[in-house]
N, C-alpha and C. Protein backbone atom coordinates (compact mmCIF):
# COMPACT_ATOMS: atom_id res chain seq x y z
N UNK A 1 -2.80 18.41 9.35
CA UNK A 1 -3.77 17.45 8.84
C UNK A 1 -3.11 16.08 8.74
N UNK A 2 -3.93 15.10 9.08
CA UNK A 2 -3.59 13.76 9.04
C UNK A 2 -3.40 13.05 7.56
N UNK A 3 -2.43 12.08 7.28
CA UNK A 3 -2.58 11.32 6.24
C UNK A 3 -3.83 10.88 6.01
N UNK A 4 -4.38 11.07 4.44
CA UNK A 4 -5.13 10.09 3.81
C UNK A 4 -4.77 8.78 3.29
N UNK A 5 -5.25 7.93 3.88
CA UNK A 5 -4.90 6.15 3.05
C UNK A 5 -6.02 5.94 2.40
N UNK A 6 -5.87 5.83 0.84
CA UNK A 6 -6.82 5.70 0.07
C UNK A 6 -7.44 4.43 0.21
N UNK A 7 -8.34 3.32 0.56
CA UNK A 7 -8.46 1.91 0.55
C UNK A 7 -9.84 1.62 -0.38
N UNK A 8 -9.79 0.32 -0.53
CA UNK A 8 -11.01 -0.03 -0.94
C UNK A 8 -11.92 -0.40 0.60
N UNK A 9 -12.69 -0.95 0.52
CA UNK A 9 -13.87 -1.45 1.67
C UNK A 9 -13.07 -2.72 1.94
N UNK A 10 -12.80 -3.50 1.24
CA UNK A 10 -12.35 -5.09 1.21
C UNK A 10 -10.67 -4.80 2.00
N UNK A 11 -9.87 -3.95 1.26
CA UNK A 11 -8.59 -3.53 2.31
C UNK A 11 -8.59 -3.24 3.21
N UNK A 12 -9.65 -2.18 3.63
CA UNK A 12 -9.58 -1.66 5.17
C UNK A 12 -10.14 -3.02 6.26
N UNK A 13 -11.12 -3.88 5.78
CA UNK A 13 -11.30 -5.26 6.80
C UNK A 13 -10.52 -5.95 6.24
N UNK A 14 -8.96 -5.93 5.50
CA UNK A 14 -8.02 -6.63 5.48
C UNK A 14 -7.42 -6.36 6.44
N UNK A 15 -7.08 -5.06 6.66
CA UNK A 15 -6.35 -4.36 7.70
C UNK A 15 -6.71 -4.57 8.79
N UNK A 16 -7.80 -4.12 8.62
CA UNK A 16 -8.40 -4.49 10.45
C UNK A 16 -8.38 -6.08 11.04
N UNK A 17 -8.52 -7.15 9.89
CA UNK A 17 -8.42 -8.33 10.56
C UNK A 17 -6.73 -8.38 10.94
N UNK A 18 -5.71 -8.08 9.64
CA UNK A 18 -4.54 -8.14 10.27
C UNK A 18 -3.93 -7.50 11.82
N UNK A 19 -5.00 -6.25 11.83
CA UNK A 19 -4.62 -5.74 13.00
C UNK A 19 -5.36 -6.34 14.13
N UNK A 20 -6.44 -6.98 14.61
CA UNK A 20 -6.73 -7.74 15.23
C UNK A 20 -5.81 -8.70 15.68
N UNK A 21 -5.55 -9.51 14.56
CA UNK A 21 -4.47 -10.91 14.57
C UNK A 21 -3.02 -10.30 15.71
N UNK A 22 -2.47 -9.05 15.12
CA UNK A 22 -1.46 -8.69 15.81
C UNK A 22 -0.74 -8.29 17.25
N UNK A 23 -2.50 -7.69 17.49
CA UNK A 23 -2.99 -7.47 18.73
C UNK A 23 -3.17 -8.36 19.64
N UNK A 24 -3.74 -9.06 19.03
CA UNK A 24 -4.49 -10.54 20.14
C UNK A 24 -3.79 -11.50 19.96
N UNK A 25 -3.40 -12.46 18.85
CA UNK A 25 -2.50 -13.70 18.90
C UNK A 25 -0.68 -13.47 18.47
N UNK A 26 -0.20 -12.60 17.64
CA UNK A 26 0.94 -12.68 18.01
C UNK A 26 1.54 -11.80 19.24
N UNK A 27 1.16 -10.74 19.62
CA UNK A 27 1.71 -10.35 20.73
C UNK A 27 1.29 -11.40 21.66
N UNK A 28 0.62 -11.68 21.92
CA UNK A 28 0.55 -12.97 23.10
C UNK A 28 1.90 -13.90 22.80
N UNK A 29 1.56 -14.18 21.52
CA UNK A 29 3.19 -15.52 21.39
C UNK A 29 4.15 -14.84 22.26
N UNK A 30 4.50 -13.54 21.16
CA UNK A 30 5.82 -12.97 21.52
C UNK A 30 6.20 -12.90 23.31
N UNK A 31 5.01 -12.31 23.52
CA UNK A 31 5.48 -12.18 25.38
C UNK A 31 6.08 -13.67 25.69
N UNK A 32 5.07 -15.02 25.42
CA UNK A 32 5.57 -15.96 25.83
C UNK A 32 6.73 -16.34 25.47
N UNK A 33 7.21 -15.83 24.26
CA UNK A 33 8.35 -16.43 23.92
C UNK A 33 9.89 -15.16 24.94
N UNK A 34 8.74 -14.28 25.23
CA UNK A 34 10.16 -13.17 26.38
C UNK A 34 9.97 -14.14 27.23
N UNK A 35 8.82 -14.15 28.21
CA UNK A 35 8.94 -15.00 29.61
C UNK A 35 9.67 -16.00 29.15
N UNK A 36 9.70 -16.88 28.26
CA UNK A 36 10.58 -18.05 28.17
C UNK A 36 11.80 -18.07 28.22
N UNK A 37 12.35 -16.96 27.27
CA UNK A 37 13.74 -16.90 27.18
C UNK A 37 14.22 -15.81 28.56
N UNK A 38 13.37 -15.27 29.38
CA UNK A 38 13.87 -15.03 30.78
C UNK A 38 14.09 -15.50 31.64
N UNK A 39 13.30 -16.91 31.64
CA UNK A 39 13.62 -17.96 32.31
C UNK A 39 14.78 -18.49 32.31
N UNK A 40 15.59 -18.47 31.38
CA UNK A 40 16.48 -18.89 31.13
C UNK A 40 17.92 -18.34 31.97
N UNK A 41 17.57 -17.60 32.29
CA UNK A 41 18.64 -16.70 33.20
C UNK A 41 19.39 -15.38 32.56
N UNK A 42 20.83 -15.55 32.61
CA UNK A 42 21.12 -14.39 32.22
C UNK A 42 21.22 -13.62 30.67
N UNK A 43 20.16 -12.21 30.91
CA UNK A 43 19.82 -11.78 29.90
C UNK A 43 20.63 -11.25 28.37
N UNK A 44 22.05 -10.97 29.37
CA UNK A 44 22.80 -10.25 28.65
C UNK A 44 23.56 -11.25 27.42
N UNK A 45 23.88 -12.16 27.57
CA UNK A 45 24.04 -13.45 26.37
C UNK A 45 22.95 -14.26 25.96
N UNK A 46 21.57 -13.69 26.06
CA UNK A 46 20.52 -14.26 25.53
C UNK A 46 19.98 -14.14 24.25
N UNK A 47 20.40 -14.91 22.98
CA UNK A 47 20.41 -14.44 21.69
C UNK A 47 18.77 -14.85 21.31
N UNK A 48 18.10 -15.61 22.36
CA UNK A 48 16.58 -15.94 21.79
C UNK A 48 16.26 -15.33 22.57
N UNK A 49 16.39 -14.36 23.88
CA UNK A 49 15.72 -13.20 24.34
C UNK A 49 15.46 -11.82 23.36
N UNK A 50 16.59 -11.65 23.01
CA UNK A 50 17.16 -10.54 21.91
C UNK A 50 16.39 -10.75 20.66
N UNK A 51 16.22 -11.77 20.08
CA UNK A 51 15.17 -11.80 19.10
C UNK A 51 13.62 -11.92 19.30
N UNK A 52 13.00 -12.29 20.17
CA UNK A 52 11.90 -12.21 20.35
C UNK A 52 11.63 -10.78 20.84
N UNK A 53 12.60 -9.71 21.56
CA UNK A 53 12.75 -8.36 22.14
C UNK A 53 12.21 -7.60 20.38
N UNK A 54 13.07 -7.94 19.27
CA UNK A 54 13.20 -7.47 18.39
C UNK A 54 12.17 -7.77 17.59
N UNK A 55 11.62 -8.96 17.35
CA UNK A 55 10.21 -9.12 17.10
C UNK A 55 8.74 -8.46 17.48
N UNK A 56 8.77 -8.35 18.69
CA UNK A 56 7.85 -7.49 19.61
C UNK A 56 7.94 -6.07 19.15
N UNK A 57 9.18 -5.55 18.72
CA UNK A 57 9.11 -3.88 18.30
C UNK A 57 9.02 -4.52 17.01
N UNK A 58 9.21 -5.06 15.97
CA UNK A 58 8.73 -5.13 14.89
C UNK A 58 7.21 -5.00 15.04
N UNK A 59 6.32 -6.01 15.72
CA UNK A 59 4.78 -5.81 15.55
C UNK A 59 4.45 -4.99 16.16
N UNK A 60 4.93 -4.58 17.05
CA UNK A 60 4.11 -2.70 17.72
C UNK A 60 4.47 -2.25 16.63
N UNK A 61 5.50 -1.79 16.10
CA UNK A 61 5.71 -0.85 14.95
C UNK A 61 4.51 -0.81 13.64
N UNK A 62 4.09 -2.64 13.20
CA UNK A 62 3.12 -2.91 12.29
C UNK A 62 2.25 -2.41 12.92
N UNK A 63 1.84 -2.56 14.42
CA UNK A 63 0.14 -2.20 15.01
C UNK A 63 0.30 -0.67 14.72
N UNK A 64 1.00 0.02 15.57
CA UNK A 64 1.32 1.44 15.54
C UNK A 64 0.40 2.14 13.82
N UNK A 65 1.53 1.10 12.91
CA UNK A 65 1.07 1.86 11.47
C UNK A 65 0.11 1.05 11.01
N UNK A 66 -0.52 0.22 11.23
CA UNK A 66 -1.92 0.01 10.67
C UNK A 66 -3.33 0.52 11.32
N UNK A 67 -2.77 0.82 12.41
CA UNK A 67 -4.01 1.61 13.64
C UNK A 67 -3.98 3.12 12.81
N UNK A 68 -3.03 3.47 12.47
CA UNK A 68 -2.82 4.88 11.77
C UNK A 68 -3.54 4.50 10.45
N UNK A 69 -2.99 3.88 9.96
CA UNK A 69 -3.94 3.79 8.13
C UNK A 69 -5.30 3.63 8.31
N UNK A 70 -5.38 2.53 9.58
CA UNK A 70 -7.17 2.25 9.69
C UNK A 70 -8.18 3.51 10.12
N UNK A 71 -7.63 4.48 11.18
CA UNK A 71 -7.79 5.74 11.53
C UNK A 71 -8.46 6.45 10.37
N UNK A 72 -6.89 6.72 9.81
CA UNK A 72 -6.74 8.02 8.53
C UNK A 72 -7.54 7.33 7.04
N UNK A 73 -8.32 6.11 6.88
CA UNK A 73 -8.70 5.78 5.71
C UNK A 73 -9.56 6.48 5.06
N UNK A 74 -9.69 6.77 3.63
CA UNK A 74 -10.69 7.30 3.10
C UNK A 74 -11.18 5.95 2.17
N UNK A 75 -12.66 5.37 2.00
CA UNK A 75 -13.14 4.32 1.47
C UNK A 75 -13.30 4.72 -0.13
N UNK A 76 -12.64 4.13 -0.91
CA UNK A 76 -12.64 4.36 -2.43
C UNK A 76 -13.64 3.39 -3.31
N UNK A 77 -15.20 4.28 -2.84
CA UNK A 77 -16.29 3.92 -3.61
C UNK A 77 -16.31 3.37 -5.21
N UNK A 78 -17.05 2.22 -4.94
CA UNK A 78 -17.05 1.98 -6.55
C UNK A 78 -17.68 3.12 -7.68
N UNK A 79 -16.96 3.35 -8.83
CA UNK A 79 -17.44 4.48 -9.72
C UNK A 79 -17.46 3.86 -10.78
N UNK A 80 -18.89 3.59 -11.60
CA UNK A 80 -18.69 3.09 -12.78
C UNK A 80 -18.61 4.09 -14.03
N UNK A 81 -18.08 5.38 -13.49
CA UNK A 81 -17.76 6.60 -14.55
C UNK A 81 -16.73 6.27 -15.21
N UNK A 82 -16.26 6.29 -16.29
CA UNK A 82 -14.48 5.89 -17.15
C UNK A 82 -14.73 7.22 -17.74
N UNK A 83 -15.16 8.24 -17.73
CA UNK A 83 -14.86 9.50 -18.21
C UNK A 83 -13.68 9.66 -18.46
N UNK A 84 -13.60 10.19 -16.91
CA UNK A 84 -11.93 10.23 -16.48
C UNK A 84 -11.41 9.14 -15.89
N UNK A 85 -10.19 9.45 -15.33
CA UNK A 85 -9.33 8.53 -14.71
C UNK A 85 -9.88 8.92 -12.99
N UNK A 86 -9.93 7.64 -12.27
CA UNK A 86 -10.03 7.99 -11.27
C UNK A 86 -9.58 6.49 -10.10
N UNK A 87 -9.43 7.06 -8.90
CA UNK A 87 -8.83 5.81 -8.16
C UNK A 87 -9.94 5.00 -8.09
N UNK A 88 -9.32 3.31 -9.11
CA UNK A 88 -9.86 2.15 -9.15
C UNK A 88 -9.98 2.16 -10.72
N UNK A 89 -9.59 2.74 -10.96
CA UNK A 89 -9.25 2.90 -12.80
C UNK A 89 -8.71 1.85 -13.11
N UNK A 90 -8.90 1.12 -14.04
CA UNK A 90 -7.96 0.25 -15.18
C UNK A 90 -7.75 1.47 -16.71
N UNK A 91 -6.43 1.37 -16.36
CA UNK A 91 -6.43 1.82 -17.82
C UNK A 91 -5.02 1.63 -18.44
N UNK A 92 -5.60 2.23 -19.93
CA UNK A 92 -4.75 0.98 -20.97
C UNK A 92 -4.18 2.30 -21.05
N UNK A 93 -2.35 2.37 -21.16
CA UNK A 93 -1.68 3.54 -21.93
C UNK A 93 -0.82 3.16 -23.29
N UNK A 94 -0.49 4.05 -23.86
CA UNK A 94 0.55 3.58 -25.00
C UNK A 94 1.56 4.10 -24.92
N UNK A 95 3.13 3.75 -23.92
CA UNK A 95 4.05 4.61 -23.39
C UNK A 95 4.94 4.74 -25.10
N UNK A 96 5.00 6.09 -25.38
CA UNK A 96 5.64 6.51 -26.26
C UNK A 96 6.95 6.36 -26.58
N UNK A 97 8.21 6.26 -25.10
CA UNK A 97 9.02 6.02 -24.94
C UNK A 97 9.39 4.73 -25.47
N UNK A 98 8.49 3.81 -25.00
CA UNK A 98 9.20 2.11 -25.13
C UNK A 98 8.52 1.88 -26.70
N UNK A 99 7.06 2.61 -26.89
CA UNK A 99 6.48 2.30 -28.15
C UNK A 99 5.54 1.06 -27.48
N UNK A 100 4.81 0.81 -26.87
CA UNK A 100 4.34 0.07 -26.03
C UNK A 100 2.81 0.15 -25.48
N UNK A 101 2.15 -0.69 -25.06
CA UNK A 101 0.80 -0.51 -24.40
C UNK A 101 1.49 -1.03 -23.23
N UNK A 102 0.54 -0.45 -22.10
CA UNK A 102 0.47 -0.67 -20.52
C UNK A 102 -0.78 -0.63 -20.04
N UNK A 103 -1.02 -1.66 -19.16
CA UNK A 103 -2.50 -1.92 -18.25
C UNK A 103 -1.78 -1.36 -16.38
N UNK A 104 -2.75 -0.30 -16.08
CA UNK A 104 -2.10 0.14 -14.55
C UNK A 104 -3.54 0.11 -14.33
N UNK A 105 -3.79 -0.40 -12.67
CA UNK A 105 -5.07 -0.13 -12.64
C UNK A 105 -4.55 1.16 -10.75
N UNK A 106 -5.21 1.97 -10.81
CA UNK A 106 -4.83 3.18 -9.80
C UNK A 106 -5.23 3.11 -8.40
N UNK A 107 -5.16 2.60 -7.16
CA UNK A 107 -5.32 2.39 -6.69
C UNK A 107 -5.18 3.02 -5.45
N UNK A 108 -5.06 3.14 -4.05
CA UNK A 108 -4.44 4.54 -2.82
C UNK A 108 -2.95 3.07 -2.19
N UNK A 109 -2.15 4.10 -1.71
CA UNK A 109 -0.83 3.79 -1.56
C UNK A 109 -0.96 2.37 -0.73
N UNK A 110 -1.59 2.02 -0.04
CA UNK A 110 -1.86 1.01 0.96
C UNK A 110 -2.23 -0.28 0.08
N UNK A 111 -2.55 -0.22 -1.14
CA UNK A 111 -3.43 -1.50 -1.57
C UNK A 111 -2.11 -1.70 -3.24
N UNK A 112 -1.24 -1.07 -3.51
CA UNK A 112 -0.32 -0.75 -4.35
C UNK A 112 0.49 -1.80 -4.35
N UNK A 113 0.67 -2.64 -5.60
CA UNK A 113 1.23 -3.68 -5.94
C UNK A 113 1.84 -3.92 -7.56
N UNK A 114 3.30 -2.82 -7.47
CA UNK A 114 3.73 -2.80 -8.79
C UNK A 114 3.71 -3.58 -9.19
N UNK A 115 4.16 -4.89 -9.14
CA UNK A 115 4.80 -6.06 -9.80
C UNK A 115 3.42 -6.69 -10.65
N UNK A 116 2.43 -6.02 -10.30
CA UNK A 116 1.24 -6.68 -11.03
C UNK A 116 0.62 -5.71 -11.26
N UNK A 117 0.75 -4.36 -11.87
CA UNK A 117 0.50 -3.30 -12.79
C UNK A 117 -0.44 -2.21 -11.66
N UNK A 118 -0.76 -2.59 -10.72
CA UNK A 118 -1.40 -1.96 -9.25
C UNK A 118 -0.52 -0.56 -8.90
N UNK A 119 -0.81 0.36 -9.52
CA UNK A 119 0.19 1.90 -9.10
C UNK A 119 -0.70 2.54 -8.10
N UNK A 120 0.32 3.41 -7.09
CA UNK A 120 -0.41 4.28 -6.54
C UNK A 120 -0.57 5.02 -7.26
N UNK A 121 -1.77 6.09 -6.39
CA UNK A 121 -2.35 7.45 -6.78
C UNK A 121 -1.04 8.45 -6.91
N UNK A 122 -0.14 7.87 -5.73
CA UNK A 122 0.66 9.03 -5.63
C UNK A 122 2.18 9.19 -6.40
N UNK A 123 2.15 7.80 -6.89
CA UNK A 123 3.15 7.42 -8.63
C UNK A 123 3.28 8.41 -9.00
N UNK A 124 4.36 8.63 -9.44
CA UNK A 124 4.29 9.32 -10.65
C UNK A 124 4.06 9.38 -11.42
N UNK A 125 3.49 7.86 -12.43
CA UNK A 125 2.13 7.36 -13.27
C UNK A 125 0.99 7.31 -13.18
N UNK A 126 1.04 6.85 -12.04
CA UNK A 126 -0.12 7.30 -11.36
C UNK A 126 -1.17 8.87 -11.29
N UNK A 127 -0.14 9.83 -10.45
CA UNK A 127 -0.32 10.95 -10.38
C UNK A 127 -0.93 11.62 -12.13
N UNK A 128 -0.04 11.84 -12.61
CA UNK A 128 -0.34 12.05 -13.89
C UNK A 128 -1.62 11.77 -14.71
N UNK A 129 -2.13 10.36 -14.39
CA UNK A 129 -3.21 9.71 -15.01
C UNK A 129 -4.43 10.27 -14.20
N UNK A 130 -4.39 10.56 -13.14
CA UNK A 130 -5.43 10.88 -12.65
C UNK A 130 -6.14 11.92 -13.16
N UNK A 131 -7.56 12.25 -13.29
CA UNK A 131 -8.58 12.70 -13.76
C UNK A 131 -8.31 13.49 -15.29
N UNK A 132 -7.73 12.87 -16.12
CA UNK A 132 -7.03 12.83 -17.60
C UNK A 132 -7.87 11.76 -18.36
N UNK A 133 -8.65 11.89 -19.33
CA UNK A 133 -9.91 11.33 -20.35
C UNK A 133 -9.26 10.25 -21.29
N UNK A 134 -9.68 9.33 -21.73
CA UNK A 134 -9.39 9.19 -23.11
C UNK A 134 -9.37 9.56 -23.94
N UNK A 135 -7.71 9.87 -24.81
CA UNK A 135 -7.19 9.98 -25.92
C UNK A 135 -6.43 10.88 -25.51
N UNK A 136 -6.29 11.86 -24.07
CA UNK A 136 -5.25 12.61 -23.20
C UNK A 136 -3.93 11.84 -23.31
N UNK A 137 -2.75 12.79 -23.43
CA UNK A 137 -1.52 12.51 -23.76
C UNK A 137 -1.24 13.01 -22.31
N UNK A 138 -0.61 12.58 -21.21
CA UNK A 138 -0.18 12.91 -20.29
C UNK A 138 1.53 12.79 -20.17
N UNK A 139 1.80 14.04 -19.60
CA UNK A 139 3.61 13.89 -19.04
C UNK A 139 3.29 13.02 -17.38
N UNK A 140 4.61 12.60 -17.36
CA UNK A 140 5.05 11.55 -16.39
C UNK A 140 5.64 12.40 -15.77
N UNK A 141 6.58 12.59 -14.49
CA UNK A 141 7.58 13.30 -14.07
C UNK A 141 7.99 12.01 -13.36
N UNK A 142 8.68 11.42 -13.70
CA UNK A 142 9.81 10.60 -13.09
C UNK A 142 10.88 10.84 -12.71
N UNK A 143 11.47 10.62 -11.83
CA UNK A 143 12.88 10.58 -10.91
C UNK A 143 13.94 10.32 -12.05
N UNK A 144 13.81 9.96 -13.03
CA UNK A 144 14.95 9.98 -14.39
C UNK A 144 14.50 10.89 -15.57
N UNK A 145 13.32 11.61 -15.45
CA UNK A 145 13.24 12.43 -16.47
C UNK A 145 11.58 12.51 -16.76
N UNK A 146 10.97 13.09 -17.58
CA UNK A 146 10.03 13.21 -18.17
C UNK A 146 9.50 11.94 -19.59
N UNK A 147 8.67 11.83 -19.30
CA UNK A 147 7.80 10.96 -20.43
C UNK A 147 6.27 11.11 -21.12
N UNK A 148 6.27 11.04 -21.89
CA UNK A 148 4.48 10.87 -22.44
C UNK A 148 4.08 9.51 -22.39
N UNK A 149 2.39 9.72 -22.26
CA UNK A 149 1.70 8.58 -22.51
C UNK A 149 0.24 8.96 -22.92
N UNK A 150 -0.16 8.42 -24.19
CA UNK A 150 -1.75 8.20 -24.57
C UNK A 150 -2.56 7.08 -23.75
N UNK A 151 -3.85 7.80 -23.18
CA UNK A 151 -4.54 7.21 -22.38
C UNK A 151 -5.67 6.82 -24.27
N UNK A 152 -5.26 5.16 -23.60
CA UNK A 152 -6.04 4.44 -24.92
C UNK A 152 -7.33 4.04 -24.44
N UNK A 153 -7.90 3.84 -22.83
CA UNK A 153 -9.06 3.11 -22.36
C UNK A 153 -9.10 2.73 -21.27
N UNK A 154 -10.63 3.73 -20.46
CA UNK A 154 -10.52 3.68 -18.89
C UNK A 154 -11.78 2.63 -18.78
N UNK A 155 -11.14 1.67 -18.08
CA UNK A 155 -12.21 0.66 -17.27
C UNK A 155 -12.59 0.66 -16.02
């Protein structure tokens, strides 16, 4: 079975425009910038052949894996249920450990942006929080150990 990429509607025509863009205007650069630096003559001391070579497998590599996510997407319908926890959740925890509140809102691995409280599904905070109610005490399984957290409020 194929990967699921969890997305919203708005990510997946993020994706697809990026993958457009990659397809059509920078691979075009890149070739021009090979023919150019072939022109140049010999290949084997060509340090701006060699980087534009290396550029070109960088963006096949991006097309490669965004043609795959765009493929394998599953569209993560809006749910205005806060029952439970579910992907597109905001919710408020109270990590026991630090003594602390936390805002994570849950999101699928593709649209995941720790640095601004955006966890995947497949977190290990993530994971945990998923379909767990308010006032549920959930364990964490983290890569350093185990933790609790009270789910204070699903938005």
């Amino acid at each position: 079975m194929a990967d699921q990429f969890y997305m919203t509607s708005e990510a997946k025509k993020k994706a697809e425009e990026r993958l457009k863009y990659l397809t059509t205007v920078k691979r075009a650069e890149i070739i021009e910038r090979i023919q150019e630096a072939r022109s140049h003559g010999d290949l084997s001391e060509n340090a701006e052949y060699d980087a534009a070579r290396n550029e070109q497998a960088a963006n096949e590599g991006e097309i490669a894996e965004l043609d795959y996510q765009i493929k394998n997407a599953v569209i993560i319908e809006e749910n205005d249920d806060n029952s439970a926890v579910h992907l597109g959740s905001r919710v408020t925890v109270y990590d026991n450990d630090f003594e602390e509140e936390a805002v994570y809102t849950i999101m699928g691995t593709t649209e995941a942006d720790p640095m601004n409280n955006i966890i995947s599904n497949e977190s290990p905070v993530g994971a945990a929080l998923l379909r767990h109610k308010k006032g549920d005490v959930v364990t964490v399984k983290a890569p350093d150990g185990e933790y609790t957290m009270k789910i204070l409020k699903i938005e």
